[in-house]
Protein backbone atom coordinates (compact mmCIF):
# COMPACT_ATOMS: atom_id res chain seq x y z
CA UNK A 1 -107.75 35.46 1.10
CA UNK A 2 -110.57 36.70 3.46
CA UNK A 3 -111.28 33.79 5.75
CA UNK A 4 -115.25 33.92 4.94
CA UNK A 5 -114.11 32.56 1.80
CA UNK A 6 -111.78 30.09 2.98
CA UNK A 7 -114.01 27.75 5.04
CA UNK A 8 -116.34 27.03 2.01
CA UNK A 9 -113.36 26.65 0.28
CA UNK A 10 -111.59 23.85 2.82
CA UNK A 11 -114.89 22.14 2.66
CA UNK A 12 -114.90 21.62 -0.88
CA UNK A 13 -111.32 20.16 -1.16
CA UNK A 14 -111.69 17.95 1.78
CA UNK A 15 -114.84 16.44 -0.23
CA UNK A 16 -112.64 15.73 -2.99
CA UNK A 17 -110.95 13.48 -1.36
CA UNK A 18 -113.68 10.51 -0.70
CA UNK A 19 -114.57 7.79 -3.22
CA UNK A 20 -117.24 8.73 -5.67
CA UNK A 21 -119.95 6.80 -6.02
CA UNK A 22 -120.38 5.20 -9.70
CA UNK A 23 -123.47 4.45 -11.72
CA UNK A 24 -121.06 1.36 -13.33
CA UNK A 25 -122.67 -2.20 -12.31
CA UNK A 26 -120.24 -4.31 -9.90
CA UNK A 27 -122.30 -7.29 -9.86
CA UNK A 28 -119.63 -10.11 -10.60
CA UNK A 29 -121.99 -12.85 -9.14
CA UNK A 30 -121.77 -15.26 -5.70
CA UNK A 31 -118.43 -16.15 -4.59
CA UNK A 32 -117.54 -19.87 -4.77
CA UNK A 33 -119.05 -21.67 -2.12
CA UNK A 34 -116.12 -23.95 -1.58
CA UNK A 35 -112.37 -23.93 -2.91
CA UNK A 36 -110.90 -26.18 -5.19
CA UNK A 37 -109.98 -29.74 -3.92
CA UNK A 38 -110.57 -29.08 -0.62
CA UNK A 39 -113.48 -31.39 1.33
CA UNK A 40 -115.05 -30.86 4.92
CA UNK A 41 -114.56 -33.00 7.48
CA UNK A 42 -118.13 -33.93 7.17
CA UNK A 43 -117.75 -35.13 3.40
CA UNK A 44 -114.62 -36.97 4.40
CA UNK A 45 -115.95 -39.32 6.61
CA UNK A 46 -118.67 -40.13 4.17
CA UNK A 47 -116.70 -40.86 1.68
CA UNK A 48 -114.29 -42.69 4.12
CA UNK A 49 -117.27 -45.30 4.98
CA UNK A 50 -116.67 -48.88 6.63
CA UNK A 51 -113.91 -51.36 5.99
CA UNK A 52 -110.30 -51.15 5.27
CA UNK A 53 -109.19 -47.84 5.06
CA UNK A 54 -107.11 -46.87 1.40
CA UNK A 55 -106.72 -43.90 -0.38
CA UNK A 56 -107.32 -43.38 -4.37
CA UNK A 57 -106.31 -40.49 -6.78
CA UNK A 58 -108.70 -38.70 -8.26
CA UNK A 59 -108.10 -35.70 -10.68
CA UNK A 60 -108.89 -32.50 -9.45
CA UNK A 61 -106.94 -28.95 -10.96
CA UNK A 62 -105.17 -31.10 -13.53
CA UNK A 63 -103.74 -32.73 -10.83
CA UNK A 64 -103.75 -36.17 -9.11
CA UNK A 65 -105.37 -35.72 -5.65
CA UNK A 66 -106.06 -38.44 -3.00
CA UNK A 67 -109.73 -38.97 -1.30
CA UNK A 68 -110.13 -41.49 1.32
CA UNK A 69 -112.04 -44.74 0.73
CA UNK A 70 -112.49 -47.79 2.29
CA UNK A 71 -112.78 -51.34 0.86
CA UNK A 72 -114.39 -54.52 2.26
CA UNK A 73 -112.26 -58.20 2.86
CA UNK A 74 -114.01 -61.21 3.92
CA UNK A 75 -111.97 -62.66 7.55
CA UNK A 76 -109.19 -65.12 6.83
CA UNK A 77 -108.47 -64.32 3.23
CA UNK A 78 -105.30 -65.49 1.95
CA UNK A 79 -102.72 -63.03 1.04
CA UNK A 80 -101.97 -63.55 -2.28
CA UNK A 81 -106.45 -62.95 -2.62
CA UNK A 82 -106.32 -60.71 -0.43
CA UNK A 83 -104.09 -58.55 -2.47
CA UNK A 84 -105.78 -59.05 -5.60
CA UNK A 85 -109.42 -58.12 -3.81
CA UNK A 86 -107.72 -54.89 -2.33
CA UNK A 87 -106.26 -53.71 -6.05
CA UNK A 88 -109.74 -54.61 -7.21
CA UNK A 89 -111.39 -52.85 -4.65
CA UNK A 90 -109.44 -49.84 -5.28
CA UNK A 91 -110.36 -49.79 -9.21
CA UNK A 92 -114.50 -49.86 -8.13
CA UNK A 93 -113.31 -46.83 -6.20
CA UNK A 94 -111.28 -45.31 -8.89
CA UNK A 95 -114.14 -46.17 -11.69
CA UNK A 96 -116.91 -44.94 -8.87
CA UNK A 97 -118.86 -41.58 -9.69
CA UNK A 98 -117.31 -38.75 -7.10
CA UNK A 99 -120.37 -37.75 -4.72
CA UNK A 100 -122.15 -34.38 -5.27
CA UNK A 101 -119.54 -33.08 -2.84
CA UNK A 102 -116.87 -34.13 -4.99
CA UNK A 103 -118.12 -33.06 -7.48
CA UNK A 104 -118.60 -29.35 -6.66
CA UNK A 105 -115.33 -29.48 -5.42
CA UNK A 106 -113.62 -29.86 -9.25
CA UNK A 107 -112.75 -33.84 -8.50
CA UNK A 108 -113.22 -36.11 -12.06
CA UNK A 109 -112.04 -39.64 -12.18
CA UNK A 110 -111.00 -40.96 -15.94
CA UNK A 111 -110.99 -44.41 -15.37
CA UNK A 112 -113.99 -46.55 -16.72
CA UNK A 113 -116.35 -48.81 -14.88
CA UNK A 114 -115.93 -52.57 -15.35
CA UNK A 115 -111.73 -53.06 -15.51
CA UNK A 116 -111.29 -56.02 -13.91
CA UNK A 117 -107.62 -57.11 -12.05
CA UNK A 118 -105.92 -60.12 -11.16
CA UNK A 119 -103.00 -61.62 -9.83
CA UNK A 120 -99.73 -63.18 -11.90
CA UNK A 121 -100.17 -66.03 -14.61
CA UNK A 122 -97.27 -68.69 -15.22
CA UNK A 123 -94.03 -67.17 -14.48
CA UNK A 124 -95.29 -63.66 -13.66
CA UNK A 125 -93.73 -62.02 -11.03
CA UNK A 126 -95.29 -62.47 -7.79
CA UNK A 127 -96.02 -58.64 -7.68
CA UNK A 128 -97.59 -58.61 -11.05
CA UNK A 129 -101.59 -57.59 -11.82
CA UNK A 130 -103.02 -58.38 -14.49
CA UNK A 131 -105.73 -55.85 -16.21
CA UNK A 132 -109.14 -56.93 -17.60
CA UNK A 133 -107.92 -54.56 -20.45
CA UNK A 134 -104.87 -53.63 -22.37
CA UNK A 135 -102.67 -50.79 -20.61
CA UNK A 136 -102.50 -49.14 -24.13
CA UNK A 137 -105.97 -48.76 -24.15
CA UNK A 138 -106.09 -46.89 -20.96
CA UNK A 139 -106.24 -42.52 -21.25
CA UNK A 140 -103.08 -41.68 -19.94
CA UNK A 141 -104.95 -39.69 -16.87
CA UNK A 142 -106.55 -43.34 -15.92
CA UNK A 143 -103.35 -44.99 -16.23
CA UNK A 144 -102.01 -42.62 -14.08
CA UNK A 145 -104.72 -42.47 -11.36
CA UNK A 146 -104.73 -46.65 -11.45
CA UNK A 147 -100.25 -46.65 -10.95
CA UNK A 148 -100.69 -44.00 -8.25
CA UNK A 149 -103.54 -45.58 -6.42
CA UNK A 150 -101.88 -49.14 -6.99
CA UNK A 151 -98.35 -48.35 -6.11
CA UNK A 152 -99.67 -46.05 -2.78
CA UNK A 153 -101.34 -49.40 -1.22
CA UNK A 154 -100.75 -51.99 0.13
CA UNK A 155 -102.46 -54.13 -2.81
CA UNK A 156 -98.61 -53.76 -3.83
CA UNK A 157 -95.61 -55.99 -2.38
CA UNK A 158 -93.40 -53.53 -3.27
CA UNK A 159 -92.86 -50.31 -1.45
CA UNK A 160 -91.17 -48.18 -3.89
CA UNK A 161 -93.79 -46.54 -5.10
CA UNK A 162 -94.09 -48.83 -8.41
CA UNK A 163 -96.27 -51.41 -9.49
CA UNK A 164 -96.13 -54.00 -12.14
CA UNK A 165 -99.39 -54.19 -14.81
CA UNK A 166 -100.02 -56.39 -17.87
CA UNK A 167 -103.13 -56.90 -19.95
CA UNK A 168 -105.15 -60.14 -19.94
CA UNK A 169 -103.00 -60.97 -23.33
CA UNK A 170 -99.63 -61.53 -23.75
CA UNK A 171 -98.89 -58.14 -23.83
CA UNK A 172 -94.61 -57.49 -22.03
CA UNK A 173 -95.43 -56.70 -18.40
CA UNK A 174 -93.83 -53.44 -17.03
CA UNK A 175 -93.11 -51.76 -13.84
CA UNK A 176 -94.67 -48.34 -13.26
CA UNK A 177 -93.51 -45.58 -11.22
CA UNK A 178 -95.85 -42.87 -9.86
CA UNK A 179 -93.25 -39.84 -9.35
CA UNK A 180 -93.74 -36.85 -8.45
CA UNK A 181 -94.28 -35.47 -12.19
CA UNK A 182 -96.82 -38.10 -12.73
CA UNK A 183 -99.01 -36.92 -9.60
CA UNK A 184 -98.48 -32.91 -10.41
CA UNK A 185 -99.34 -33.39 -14.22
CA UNK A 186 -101.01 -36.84 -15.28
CA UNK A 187 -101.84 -37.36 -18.78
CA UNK A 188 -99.30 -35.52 -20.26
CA UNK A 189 -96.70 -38.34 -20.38
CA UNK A 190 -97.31 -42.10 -19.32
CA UNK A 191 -95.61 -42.67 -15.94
CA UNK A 192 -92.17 -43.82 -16.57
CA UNK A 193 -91.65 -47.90 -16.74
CA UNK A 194 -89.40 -50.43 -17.60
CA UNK A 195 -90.00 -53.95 -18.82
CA UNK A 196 -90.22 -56.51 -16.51
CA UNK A 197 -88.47 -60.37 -17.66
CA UNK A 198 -90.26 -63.61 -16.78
CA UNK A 199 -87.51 -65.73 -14.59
């Protein structure tokens, strides 16, 4: 080959070798302005507020996820009140809207506003709350959330990560565990449990 011919010819295959520019649209809109579950530090203390300090699970990637919270108990309160305003605060919490920041974050909460708690009747176990509404009536992802949150706090006596629950009727009281499977995939079973016998 003469080499007058070979420089145009270099040229052309070294051109070959860039990206070509496309006519084809690449548009595939903003990226997401904050990743799942994940809050700033600014949105924590927010939500964190003034009071006790307690944590709740929310559901967030069909998961349960704690946020921190915070709930308020008048001075001198007796323990066995005390207990009872804690688990109640904690369901206002868990029934509460999550903030815009929440929100846009991909946390939900399924438990409804206005479930009421309180302490053992008759020959309850000293551990035992009792639910403004029947546990069967609960979604499975609020019973879930309410066990977790419950059995996490120190509304509880116990610190095995259970909690005993009973409806304002007669309903058999049982003890709830919030495992592992429970936290990673809520709803799709109710958390395991065992009847509990009066003494």
């Amino acid at each position: 080959m003469r080499p007058w011919l070979a420089v145009p010819l270099l040229a052309a295959l070294l051109a070959g070798c860039g990206i070509r520019s496309t006519q084809v649209p690449t548009d595939f809109g903003p990226a997401p302005s904050r990743m799942p579950c994940a809050l700033s530090g600014a949105d924590l203390s927010t939500q964190a507020g003034h009071g006790i300090p307690v944590q709740v699970f929310l559901l967030c990637a069909s998961q349960l996820v704690t946020v921190d919270r915070s709930v308020r108990i008048p001075d001198g309160t007796a323990e066995a009140e005390r207990r009872v305003l804690v688990a109640q605060g904690l369901l206002d919490q868990l029934a509460a809207k999550p903030s815009a920041a929440e929100k846009q974050a991909g946390y939900t909460t399924d438990v409804s506003e206005g479930v009421k708690v309180g302490g053992p009747r008759g020959r309850d176990p000293e551990d035992t709350f009792r639910l403004s509404t029947r546990v069967q009536d609960l979604t499975p992802f609020a019973l879930a959330q309410i066990v977790c949150t419950f059995a996490d706090s120190e509304a509880t006596a116990a610190d095995d990560g259970t909690v005993v629950l009973g409806g304002s009727d007669a309903q058999q009281l049982r003890r709830y565990e919030c495992t592992t499977d429970v936290r990673t995939h809520p709803g799709e079973k109710p958390p395991p449990s065992t009847e509990v016998t009066s003494p």
